[in-house]
N, C-alpha and C. Protein backbone atom coordinates (compact mmCIF):
# COMPACT_ATOMS: atom_id res chain seq x y z
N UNK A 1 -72.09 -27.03 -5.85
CA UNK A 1 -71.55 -25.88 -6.54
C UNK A 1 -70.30 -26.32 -7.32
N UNK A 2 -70.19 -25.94 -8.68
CA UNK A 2 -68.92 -26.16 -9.15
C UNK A 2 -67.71 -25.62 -8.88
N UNK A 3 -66.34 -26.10 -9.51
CA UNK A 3 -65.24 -25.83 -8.71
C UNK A 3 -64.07 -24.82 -9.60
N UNK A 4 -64.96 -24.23 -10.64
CA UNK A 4 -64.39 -23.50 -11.04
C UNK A 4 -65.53 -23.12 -11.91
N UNK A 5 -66.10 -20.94 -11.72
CA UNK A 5 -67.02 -20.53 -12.62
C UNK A 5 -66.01 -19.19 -12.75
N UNK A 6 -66.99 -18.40 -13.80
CA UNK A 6 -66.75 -17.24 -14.85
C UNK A 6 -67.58 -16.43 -14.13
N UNK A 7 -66.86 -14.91 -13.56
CA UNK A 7 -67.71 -14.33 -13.13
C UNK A 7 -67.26 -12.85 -14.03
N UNK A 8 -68.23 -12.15 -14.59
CA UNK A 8 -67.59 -10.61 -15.64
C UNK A 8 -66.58 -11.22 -16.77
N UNK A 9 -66.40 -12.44 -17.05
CA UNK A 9 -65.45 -12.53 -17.79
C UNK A 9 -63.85 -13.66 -17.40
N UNK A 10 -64.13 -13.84 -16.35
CA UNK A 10 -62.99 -13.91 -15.22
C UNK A 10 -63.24 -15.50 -15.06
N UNK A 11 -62.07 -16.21 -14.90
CA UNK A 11 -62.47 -17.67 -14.47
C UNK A 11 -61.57 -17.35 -12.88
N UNK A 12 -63.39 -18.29 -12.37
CA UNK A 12 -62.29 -18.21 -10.91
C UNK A 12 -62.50 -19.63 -10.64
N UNK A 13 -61.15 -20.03 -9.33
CA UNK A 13 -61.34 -21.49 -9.55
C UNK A 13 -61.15 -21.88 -7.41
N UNK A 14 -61.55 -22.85 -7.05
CA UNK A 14 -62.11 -22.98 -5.75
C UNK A 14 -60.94 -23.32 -4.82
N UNK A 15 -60.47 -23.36 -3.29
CA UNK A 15 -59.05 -23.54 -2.72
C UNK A 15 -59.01 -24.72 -3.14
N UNK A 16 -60.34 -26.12 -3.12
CA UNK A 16 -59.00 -27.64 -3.79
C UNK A 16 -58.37 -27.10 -5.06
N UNK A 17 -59.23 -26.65 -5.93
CA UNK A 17 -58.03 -26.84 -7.33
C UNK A 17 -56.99 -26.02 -7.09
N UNK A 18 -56.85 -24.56 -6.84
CA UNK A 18 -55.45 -23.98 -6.57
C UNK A 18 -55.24 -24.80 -5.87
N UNK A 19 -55.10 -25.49 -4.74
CA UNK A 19 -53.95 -26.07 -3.84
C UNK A 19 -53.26 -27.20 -4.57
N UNK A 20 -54.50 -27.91 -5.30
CA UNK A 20 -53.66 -28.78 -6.32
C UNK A 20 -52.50 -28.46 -7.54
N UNK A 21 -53.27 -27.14 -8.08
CA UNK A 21 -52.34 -26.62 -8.86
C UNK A 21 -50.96 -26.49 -8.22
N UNK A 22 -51.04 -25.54 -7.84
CA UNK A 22 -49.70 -24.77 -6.58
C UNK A 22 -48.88 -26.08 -5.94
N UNK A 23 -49.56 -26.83 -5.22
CA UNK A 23 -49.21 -27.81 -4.46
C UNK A 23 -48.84 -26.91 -2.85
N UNK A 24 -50.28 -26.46 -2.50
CA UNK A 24 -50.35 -25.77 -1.49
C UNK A 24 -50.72 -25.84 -0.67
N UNK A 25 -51.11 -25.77 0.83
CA UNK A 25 -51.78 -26.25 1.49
C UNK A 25 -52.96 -25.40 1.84
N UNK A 26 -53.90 -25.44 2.78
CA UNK A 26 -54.76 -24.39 2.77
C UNK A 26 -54.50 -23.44 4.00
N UNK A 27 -53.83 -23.82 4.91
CA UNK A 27 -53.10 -22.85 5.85
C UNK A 27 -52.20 -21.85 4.83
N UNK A 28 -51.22 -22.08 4.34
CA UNK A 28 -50.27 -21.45 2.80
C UNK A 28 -51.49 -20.58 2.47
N UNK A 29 -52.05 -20.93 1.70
CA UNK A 29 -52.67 -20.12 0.90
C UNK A 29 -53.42 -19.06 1.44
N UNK A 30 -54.12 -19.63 2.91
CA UNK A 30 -54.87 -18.61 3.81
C UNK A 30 -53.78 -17.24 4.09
N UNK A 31 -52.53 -17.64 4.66
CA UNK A 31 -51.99 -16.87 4.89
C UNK A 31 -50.99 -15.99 3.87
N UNK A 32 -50.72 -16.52 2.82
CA UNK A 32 -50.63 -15.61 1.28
C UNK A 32 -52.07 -14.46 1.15
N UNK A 33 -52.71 -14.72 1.33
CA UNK A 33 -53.93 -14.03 1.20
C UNK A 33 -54.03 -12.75 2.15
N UNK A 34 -53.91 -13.79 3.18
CA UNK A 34 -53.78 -12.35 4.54
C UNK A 34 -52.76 -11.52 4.31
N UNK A 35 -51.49 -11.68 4.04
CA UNK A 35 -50.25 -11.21 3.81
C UNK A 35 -50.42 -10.52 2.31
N UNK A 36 -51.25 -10.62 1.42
CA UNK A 36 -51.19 -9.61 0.38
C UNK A 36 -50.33 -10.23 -0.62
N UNK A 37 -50.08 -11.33 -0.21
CA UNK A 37 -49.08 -12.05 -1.41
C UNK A 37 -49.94 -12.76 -2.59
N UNK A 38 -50.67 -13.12 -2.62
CA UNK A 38 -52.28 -13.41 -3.33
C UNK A 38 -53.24 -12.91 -3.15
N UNK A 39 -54.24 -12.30 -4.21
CA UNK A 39 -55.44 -11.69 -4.30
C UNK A 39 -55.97 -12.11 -3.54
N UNK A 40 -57.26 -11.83 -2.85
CA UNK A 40 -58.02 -12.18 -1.55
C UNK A 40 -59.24 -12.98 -2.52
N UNK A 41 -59.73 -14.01 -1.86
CA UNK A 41 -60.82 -15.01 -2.64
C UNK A 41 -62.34 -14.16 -3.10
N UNK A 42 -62.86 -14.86 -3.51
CA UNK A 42 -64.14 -14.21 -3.59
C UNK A 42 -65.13 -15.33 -2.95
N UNK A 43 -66.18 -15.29 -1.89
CA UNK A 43 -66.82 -16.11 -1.06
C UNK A 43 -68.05 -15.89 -1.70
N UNK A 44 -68.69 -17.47 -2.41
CA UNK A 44 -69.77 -17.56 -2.72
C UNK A 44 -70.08 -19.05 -1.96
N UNK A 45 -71.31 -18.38 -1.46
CA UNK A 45 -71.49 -19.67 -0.40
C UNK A 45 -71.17 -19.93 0.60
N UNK A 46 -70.25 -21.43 0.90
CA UNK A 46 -69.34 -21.76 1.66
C UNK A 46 -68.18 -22.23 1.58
N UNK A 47 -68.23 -21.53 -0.21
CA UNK A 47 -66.91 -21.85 -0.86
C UNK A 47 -65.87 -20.14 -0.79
N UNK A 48 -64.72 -20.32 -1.53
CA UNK A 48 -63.61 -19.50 -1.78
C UNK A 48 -63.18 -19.99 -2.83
N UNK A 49 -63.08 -18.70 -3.88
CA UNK A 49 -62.69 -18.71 -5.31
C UNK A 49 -61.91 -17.90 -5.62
N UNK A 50 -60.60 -18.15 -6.02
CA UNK A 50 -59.76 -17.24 -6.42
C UNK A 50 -59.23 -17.00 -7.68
N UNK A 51 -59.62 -15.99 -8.38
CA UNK A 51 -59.26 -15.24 -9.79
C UNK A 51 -57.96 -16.06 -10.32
N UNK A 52 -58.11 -16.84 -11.07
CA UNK A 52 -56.75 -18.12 -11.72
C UNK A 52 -55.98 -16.83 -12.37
N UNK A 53 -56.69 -15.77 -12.93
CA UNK A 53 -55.30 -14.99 -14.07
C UNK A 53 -54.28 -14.01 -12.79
N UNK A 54 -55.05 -13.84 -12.43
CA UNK A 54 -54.45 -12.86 -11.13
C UNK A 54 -53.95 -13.41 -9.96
N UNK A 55 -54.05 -14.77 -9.47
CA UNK A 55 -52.70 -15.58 -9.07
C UNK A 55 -51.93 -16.10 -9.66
N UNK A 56 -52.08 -16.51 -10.91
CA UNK A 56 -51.07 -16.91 -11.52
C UNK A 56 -49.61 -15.94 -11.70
N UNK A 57 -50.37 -14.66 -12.26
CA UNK A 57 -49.87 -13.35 -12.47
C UNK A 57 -48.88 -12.91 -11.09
N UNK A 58 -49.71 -13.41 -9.85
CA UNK A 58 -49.00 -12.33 -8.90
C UNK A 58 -47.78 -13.44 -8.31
N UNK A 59 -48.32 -15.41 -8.45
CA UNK A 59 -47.31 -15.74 -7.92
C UNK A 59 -45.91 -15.94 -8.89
N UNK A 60 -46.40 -15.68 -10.03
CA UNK A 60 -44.66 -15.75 -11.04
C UNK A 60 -44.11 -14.40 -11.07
N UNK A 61 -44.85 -13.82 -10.75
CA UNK A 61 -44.00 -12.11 -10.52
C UNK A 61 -42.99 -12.07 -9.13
N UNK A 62 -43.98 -12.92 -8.14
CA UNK A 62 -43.05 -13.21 -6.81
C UNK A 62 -41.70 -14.30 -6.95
N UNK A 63 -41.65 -15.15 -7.65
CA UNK A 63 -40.92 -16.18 -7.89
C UNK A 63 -39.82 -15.02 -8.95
N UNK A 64 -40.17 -14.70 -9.90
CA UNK A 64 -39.24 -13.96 -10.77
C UNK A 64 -38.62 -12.68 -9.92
N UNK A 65 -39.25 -12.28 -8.75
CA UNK A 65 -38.42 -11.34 -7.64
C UNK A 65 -37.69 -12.03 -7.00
N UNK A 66 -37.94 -13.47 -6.40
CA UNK A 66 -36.57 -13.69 -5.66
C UNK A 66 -35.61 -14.27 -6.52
N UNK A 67 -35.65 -14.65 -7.82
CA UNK A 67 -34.87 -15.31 -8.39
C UNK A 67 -33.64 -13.71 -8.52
N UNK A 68 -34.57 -12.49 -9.10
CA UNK A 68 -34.00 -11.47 -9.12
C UNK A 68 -32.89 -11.08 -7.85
N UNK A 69 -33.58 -11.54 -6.33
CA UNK A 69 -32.64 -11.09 -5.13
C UNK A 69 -31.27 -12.40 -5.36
N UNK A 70 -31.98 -13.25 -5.57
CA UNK A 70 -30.34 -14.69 -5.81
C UNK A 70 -29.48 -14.18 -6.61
N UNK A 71 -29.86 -13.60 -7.28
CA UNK A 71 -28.57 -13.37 -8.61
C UNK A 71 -27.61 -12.24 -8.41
């Protein structure tokens, strides 16, 4: 299975590449997920794919909130 497909329009991409992106681990990311801090994956197979525009989106909105609490 490939490691990043288009589903409605949508690129979703598989936990190695986000973790590579991010530089995340897969415990991290499991538990961002559970915690609502990242969109929840989409399971095709025996993989997990997560929507690239809509983490990207939700983790610079989180980063631009705490920068907001530092200041």
């Amino acid at each position: 299975m490939k490691d990043s497909i288009i589903l409605q329009g949508r690129t979703y991409e598989c936990t190695k590449l986000v973790q590579q992106r991010f530089g995340l681990d897969d415990q991290t990311l499991r538990k961002w997920s559970k915690n609502n801090i990242v969109p929840s994956p989409v399971r095709l197979g025996n993989k997990c794919f997560y929507d690239r525009q809509a983490l990207e989106s939700r983790i610079l909105a989180r980063c631009q909130e705490q920068v907001r609490t530092i200041t």
